[in-house]
C-alpha atoms as a PDB file:
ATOM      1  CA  UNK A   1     -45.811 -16.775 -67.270  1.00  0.00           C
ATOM      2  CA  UNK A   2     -42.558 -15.205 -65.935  1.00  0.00           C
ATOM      3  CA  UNK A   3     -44.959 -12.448 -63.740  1.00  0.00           C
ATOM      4  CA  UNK A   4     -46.721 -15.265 -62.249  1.00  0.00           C
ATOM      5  CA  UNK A   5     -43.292 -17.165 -61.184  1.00  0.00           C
ATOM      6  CA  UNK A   6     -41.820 -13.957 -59.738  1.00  0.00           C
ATOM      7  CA  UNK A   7     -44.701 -13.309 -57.612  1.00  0.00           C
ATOM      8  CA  UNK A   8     -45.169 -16.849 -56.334  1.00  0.00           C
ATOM      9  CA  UNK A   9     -41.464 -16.517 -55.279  1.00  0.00           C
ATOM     10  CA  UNK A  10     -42.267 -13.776 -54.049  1.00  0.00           C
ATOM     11  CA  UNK A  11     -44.945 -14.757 -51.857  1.00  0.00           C
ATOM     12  CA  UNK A  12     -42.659 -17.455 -50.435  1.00  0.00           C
ATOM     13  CA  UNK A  13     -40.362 -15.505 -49.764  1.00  0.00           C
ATOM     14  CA  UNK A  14     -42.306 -13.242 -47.808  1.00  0.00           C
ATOM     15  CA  UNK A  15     -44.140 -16.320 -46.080  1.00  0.00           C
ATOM     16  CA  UNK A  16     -40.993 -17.913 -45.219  1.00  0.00           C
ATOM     17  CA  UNK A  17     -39.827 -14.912 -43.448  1.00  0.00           C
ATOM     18  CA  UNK A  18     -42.658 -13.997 -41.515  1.00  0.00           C
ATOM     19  CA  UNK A  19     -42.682 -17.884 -40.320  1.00  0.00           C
ATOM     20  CA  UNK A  20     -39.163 -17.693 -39.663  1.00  0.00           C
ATOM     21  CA  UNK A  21     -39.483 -14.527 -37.126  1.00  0.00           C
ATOM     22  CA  UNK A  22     -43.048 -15.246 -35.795  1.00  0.00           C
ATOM     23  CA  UNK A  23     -41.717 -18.648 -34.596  1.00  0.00           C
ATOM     24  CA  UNK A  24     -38.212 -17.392 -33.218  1.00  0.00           C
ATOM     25  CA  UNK A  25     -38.076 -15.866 -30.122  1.00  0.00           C
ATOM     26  CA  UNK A  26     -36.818 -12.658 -29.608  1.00  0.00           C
ATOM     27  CA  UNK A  27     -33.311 -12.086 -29.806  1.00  0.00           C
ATOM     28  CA  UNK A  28     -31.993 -10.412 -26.128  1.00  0.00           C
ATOM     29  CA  UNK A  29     -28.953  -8.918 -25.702  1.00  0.00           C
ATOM     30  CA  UNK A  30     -26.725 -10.600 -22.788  1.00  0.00           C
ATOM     31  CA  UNK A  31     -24.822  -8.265 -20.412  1.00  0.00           C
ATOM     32  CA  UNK A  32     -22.045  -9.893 -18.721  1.00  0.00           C
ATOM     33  CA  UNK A  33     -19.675  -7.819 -16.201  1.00  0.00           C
ATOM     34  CA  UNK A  34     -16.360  -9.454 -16.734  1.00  0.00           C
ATOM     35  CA  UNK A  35     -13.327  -8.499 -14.330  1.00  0.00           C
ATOM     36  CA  UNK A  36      -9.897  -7.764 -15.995  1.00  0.00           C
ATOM     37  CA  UNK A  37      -6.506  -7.727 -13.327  1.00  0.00           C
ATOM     38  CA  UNK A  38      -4.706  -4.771 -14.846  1.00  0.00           C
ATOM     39  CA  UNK A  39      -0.893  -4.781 -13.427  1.00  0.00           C
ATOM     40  CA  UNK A  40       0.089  -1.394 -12.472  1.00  0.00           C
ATOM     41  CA  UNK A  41       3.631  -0.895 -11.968  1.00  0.00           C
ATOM     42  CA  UNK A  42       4.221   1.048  -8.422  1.00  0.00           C
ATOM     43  CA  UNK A  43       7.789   2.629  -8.357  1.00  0.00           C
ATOM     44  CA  UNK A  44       9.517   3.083  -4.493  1.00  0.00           C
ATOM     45  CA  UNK A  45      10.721   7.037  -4.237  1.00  0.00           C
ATOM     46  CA  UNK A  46      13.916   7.644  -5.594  1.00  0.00           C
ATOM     47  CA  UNK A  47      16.129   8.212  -2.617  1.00  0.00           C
ATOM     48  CA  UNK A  48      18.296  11.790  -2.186  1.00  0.00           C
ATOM     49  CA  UNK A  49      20.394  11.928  -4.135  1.00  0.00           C
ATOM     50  CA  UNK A  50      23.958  13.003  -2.679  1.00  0.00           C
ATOM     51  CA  UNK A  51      25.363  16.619  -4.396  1.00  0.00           C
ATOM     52  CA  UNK A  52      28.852  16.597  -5.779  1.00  0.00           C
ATOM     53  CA  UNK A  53      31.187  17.911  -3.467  1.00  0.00           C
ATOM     54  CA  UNK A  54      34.505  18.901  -6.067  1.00  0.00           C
ATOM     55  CA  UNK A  55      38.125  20.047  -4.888  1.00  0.00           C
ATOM     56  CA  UNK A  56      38.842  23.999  -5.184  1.00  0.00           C
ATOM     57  CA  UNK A  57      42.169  24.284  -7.778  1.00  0.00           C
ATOM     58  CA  UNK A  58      44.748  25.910  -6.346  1.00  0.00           C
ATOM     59  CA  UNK A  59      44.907  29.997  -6.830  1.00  0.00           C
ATOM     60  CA  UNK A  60      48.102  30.733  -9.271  1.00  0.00           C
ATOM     61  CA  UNK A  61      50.983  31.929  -7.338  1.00  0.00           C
ATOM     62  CA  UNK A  62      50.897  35.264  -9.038  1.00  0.00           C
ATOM     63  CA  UNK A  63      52.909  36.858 -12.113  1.00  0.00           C
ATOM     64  CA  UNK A  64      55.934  36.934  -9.725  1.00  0.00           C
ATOM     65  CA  UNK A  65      56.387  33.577  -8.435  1.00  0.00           C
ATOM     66  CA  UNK A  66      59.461  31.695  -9.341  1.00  0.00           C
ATOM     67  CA  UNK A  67      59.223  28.926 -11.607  1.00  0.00           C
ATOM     68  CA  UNK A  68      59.756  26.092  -8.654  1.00  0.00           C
ATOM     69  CA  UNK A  69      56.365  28.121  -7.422  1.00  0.00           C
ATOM     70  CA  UNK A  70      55.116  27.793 -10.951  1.00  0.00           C
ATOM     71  CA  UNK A  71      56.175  23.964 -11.377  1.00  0.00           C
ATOM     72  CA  UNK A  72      54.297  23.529  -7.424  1.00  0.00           C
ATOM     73  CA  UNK A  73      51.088  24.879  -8.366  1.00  0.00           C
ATOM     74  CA  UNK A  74      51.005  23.001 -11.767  1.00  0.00           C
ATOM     75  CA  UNK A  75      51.545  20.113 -10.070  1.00  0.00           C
ATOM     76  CA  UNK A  76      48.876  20.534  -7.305  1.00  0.00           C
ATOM     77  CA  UNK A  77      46.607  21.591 -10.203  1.00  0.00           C
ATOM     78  CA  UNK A  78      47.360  18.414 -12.541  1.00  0.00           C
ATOM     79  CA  UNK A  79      46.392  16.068  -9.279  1.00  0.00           C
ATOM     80  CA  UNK A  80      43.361  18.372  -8.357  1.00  0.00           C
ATOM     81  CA  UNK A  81      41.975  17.593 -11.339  1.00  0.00           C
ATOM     82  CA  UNK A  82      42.535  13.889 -11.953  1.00  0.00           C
ATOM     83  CA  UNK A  83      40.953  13.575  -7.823  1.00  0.00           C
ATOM     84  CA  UNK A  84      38.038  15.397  -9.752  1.00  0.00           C
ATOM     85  CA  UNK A  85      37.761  13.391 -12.666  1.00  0.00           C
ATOM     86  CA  UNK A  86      37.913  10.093 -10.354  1.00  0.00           C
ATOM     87  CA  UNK A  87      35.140  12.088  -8.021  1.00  0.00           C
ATOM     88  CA  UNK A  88      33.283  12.875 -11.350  1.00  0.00           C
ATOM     89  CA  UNK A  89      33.393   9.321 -12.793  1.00  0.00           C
ATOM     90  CA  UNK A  90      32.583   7.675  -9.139  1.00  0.00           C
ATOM     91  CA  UNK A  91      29.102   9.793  -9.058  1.00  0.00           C
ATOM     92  CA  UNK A  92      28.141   8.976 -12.537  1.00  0.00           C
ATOM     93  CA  UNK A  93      28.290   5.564 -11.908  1.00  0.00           C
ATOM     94  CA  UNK A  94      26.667   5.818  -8.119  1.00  0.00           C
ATOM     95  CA  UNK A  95      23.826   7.997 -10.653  1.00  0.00           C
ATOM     96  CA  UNK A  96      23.843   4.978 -12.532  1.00  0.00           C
ATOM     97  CA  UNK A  97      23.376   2.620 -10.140  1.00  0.00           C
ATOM     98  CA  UNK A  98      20.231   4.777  -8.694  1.00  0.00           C
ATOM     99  CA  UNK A  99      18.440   4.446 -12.376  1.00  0.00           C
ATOM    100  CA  UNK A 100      19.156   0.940 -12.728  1.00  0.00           C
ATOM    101  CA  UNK A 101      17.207  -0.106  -9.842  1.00  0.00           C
ATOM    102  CA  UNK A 102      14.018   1.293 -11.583  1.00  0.00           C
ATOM    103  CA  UNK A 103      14.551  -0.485 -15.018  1.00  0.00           C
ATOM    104  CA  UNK A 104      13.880  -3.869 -13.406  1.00  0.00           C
ATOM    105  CA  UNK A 105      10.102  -4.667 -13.901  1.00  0.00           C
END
């Protein structure tokens, strides 16, 4: 009894699909070209960038100077190089101020 109910559910199922597809039609893939607006970020180019022009320090006086000669030369040393640190800082930040114009999107 069981054999005879498994094959006439079988035999629906088979009929049921080979309804189902003969009746259906077929199934055709549809292409569609879609256009996508990709931004692309265009950068200007970079401008030339200025070298950094430092102050010579003065040449010591020699093992023979005198110490007002000494005390002169320390002196014109000490202000050489602060005029280079404030020439130093001054084209960091102009550097700076180059690279910050290409962080804005």
């Amino acid at each position: 009894m069981s054999g005879v109910l498994f094959g006439l559910l079988f035999l629906l199922i088979a009929l049921c699909f080979l309804i189902g597809c003969s009746t259906c039609p077929p199934c055709q893939p549809t292409i569609e070209i879609q256009e996508v607006q990709v931004p692309v970020y265009s950068c200007p180019d970079p401008p030339e960038v200025e070298s950094l022009h430092l102050s010579v320090y003065p040449p010591y006086p020699g093992s023979d100077a005198t110490e007002q000669e000494i005390k002169d030369w320390f002196s014109e040393v000490v202000s050489t190089s602060r005029s280079r640190d404030l020439a130093h800082g001054n084209y960091v930040e102009y550097l700076l101020s180059v690279i910050d114009q290409y962080r804005i999107p």
